[in-house]
Every structure is written in structure tokens, then in C-alpha cells.
Protein backbone atom coordinates (compact mmCIF):
# COMPACT_ATOMS: atom_id res chain seq x y z
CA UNK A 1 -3.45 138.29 75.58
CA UNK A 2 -2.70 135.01 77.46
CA UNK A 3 0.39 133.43 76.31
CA UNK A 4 1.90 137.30 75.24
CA UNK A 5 2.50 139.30 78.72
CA UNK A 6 -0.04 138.96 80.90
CA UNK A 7 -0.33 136.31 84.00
CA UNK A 8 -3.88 135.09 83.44
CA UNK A 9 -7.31 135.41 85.23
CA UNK A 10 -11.13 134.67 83.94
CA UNK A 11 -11.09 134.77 80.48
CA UNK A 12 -12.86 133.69 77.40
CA UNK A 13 -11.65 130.58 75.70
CA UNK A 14 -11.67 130.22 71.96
CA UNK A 15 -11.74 126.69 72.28
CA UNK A 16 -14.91 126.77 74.50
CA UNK A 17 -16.60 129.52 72.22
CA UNK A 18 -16.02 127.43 69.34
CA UNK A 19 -17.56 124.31 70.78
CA UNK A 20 -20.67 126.91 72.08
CA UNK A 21 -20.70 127.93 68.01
CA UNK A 22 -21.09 124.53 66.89
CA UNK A 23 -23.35 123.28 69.10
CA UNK A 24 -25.83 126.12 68.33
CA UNK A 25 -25.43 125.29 64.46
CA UNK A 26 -25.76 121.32 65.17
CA UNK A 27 -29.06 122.68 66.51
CA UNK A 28 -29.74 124.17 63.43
CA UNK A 29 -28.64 121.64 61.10
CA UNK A 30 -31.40 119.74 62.86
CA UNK A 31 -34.05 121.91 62.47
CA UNK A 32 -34.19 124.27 65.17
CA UNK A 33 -35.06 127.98 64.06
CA UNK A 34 -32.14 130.48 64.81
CA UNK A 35 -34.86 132.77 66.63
CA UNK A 36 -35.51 129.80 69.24
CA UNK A 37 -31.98 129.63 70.31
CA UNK A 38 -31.22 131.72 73.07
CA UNK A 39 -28.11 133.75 73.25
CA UNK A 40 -25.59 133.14 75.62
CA UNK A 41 -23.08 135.00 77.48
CA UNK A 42 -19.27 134.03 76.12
CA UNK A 43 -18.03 131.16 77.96
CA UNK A 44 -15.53 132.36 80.07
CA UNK A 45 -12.48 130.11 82.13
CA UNK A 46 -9.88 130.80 84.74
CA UNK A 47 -6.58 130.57 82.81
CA UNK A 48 -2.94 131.05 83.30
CA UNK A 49 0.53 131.29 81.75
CA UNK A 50 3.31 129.29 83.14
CA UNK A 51 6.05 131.18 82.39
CA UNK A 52 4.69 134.61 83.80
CA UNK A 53 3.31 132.71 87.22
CA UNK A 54 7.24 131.53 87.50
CA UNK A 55 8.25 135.54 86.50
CA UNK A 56 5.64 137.41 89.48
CA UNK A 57 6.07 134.46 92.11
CA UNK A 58 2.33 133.10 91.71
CA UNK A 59 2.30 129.70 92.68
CA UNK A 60 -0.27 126.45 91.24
CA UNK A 61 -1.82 126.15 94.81
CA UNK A 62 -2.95 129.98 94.77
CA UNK A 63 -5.13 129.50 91.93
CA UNK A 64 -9.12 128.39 91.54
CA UNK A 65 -9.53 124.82 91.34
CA UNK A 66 -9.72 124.15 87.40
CA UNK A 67 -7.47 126.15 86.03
CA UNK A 68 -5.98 126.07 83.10
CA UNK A 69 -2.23 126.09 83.03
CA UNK A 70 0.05 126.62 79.30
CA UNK A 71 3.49 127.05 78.79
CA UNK A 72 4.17 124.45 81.43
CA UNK A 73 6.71 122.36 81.16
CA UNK A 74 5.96 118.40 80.59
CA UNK A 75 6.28 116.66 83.46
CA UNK A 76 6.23 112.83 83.21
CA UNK A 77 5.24 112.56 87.00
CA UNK A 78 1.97 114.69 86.35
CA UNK A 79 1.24 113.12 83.65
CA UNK A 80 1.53 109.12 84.14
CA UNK A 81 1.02 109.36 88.17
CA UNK A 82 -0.80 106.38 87.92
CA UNK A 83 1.45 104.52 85.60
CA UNK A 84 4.49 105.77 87.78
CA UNK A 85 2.96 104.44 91.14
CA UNK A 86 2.21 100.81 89.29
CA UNK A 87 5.59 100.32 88.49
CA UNK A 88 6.90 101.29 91.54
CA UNK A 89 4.53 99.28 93.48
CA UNK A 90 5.81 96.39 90.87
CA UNK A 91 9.55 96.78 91.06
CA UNK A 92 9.04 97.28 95.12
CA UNK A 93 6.94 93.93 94.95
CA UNK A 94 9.86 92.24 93.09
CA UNK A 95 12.49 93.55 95.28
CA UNK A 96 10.60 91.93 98.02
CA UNK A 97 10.39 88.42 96.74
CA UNK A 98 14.07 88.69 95.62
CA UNK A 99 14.92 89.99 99.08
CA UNK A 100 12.98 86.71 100.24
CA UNK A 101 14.39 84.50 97.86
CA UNK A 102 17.86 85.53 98.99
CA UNK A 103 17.17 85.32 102.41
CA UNK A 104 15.76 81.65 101.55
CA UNK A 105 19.08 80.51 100.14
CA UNK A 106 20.86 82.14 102.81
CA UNK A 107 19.14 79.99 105.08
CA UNK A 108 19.26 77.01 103.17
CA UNK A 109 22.63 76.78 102.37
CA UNK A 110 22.96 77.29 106.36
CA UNK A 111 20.94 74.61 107.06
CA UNK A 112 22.91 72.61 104.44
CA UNK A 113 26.25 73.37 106.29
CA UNK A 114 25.05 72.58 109.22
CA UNK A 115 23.73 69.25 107.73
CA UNK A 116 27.47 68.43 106.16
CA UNK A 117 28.39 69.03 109.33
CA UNK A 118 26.41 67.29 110.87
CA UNK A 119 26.45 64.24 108.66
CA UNK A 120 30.29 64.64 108.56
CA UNK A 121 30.47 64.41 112.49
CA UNK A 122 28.17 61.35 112.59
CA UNK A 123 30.06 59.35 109.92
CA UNK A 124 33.63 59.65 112.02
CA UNK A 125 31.75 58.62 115.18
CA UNK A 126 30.37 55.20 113.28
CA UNK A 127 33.43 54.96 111.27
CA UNK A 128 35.35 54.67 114.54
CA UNK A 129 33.05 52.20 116.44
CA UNK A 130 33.70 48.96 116.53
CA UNK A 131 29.89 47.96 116.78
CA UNK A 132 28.40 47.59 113.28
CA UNK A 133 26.15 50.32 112.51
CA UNK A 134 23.83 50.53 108.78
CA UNK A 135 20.99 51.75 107.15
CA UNK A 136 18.46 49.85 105.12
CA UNK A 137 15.33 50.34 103.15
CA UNK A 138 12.27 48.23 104.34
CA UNK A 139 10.71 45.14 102.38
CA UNK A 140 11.37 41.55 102.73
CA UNK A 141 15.11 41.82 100.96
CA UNK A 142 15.97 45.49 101.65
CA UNK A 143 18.70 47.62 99.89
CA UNK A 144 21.42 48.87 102.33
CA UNK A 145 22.06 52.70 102.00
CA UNK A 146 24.95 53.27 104.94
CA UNK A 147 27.05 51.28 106.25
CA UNK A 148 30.05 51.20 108.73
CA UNK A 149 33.26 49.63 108.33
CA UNK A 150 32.70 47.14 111.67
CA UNK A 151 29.94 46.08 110.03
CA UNK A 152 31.51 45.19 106.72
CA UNK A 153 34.22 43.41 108.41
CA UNK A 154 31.84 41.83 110.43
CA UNK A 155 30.63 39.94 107.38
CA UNK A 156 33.97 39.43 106.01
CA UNK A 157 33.60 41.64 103.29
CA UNK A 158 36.26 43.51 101.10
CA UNK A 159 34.94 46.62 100.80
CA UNK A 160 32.15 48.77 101.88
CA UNK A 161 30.77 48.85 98.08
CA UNK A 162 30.56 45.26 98.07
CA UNK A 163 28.70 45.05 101.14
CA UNK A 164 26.32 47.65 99.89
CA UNK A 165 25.50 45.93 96.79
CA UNK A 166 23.87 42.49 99.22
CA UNK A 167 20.77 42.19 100.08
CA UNK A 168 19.71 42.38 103.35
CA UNK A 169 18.29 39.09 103.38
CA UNK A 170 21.25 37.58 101.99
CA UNK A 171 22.81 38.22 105.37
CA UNK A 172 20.26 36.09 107.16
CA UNK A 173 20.60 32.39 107.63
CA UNK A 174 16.86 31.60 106.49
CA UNK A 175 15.67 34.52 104.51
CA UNK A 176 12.24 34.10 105.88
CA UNK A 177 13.96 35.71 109.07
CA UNK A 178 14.03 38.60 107.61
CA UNK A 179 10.73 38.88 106.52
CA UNK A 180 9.41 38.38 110.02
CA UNK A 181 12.23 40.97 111.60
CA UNK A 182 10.48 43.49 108.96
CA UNK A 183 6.82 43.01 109.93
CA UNK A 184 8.45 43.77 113.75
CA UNK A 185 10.11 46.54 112.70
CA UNK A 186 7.22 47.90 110.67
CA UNK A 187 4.53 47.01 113.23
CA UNK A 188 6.47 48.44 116.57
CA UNK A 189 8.80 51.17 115.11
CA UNK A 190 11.88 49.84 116.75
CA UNK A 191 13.46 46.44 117.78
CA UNK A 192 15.78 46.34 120.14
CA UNK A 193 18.37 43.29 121.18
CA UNK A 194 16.46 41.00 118.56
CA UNK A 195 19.08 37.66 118.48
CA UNK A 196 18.95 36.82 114.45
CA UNK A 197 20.74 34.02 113.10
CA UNK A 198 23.04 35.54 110.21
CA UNK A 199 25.77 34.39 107.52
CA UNK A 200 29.39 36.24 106.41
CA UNK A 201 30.09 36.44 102.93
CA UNK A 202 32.29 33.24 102.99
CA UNK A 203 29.04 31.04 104.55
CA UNK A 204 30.26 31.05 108.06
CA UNK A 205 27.21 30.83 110.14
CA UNK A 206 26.83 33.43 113.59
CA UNK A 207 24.32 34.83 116.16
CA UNK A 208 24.39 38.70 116.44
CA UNK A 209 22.02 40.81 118.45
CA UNK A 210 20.02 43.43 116.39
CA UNK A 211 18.55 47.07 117.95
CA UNK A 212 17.42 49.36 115.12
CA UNK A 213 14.67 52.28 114.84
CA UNK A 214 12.34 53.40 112.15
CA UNK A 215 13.08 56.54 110.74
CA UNK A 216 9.93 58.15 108.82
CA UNK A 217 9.29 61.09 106.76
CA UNK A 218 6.80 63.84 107.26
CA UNK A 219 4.00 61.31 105.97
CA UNK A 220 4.59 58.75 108.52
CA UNK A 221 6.08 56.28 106.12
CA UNK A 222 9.11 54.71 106.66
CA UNK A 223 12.26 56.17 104.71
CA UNK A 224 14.51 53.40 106.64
């Protein structure tokens, strides 16, 4: 018998038989005479046990196609292939997008060196000119965002944080200076040599020559 000695082969299935059986009395449960049913031949399937195909040698590819197999070990890969292949499809997903991520901050972190670095190199350069160099924001007052120490000195101020806390306009002689010395700016993208009558901090009254550029963000709109 399978399962006590021998390897296996074409044999009848109790399982199958029994499903044959009940069948055939379903039929009769419905009606059906007993005479009417025809007889059939035993169901018969191609079966084999495990442990004597691993005894003689006799390997799963040498047998028919739908063959039954017992005694065979579990195996998880046989039986969740499908499951085992989705999460390795999903961890190999994540991997990539952290392997992304990573290389993302890599590069950032690059780029934000190279910015300090940058930034760092330009600051020592204006910090060392004795021309006065700034940043503003646009509008008819403006906010000032950098500035160098020529230019704080230039309008006799104590301390860069002091000088940062004016308003532009407060700089010019007639505010309304600045207004027009925006629209420019604004209009053209750049002013260069523009002669603007200005004021230092104690009221003294002087004539300096402006140059300054637009600087705008992916949008077009001007940052400063």
C-alpha cells in the first residue's frame, strides 16, 4: 500500500472513490433509479510516496504531470510562491526608494556644503570691500536682508543690526525716490550707476551712485 513500502504508480484513490460513491447516491436521493446509473470503472490516480522516491533515487521531474506527492515535507516556498515573490518584490521596492532617498541626502547635503561654502567665500569678499554692497526686498520701503560693513559705515551706523532694522527708504533724501528707483528696477531688471540723493543716520545729506540687479526665483518674481 502507498504510504507502507511501496514507491507509488496508478492507483485507486479512496478519496476519489468516495466522492464517485456519493455522487451516485446524490443521484439517488434525487430520484434517479439505481438501474439507470451506469457503473464505472474505479477512479484511478498517479500517486507517490515521498520518502521512498528520496530512498530509490526517483526524482519530482520524472513523474506524470499531476501527481500526487505524500510524506513530503512542508515547504513554505511551494506553498506561498506567490506570497513569497510579493514580499520580495515589496521589500526590493523599498530598498530602492531608501537607496534613492539616501542618495538624495547625499546629494543634498553636498549641494548644501558647497552652498556654505560658497556663501562663506562671498561674505569675506564683501566683508573686505570697501564699496558698500546689500540686499533688499522690493516695494516702495523695502526690508534689507544683507548687508556689508562699508555700507553700514557708509551711513554712519553702529552696527550691522541696526542698519538692518531701516528701511530702505529711510536712506533716501525724498522717499518718493525710492519709489521711482523700484518701478526701474522692477521694470528693467537692473540699474546700473543710478546717482540717488541719500541721508546717514545722523541727517547728513550725500550723492552716491547705485548699480544693483534683480535676482528672481524659478517663477520669475523677484526674491530681491
Amino acid at each position: 500500500y502507498l504510504g507502507h513500502g511501496i514507491v507509488g504508480g496508478k492507483l485507486t484513490s479512496g478519496i476519489a472513490e468516495g466522492k464517485m460513491v456519493g455522487e451516485m447516491a446524490l443521484r439517488i436521493l434525487d430520484g434517479e433509479k439505481a438501474s439507470d446509473i451506469p457503473l464505472s470503472q474505479s477512479p484511478v490516480q498517479y500517486m507517490f510516496d515521498y520518502s521512498q522516491m528520496m530512498r530509490f533515487g526517483v526524482k519530482e521531474s520524472m513523474l506524470p504531470e499531476n501527481s500526487i506527492i505524500i510524506n513530503k515535507p512542508f515547504s513554505f516556498y511551494e506553498k506561498y510562491q506567490g506570497l513569497f515573490w510579493t514580499v520580495v518584490f515589496i521589500i526590493s521596492l523599498l530598498l530602492l526608494i531608501i537607496s534613492i532617498l539616501f542618495w538624495n541626502i547625499i546629494r543634498r547635503k553636498a549641494a548644501e556644503v558647497a552652498l556654505f561654502e560658497s556663501e562663506d567665500r562671498y561674505r569675506t569678499l564683501t566683508n573686505n570691500l570697501n564699496v558698500g554692497i546689500y540686499r533688499n526686498t522690493v516695494g516702495s520701503k523695502g526690508k534689507f536682508i544683507e548687508a556689508n560693513p562699508a555700507i553700514v559705515k557708509l551711513f554712519g551706523y553702529d552696527s550691522r543690526e541696526d542698519f538692518l532694522r531701516t528701511n530702505v527708504s529711510d536712506l533716501y533724501q525724498n522717499p518718493d525716490d525710492r519709489k521711482i528707483f523700484n518701478i526701474k528696477m522692477l521694470q528693467s531688471g537692473a540699474v546700473l550707476n543710478e546717482e540717488e540723493h541719500l541721508i546717514k543716520k545722523d541727517g547728513t545729506p550725500f550723492i552716491a551712485s547705485i548699480s544693483a540687479v534683480a535676482v528672481k526665483d524659478e517663477k520669475g518674481e523677484v526674491k530681491y
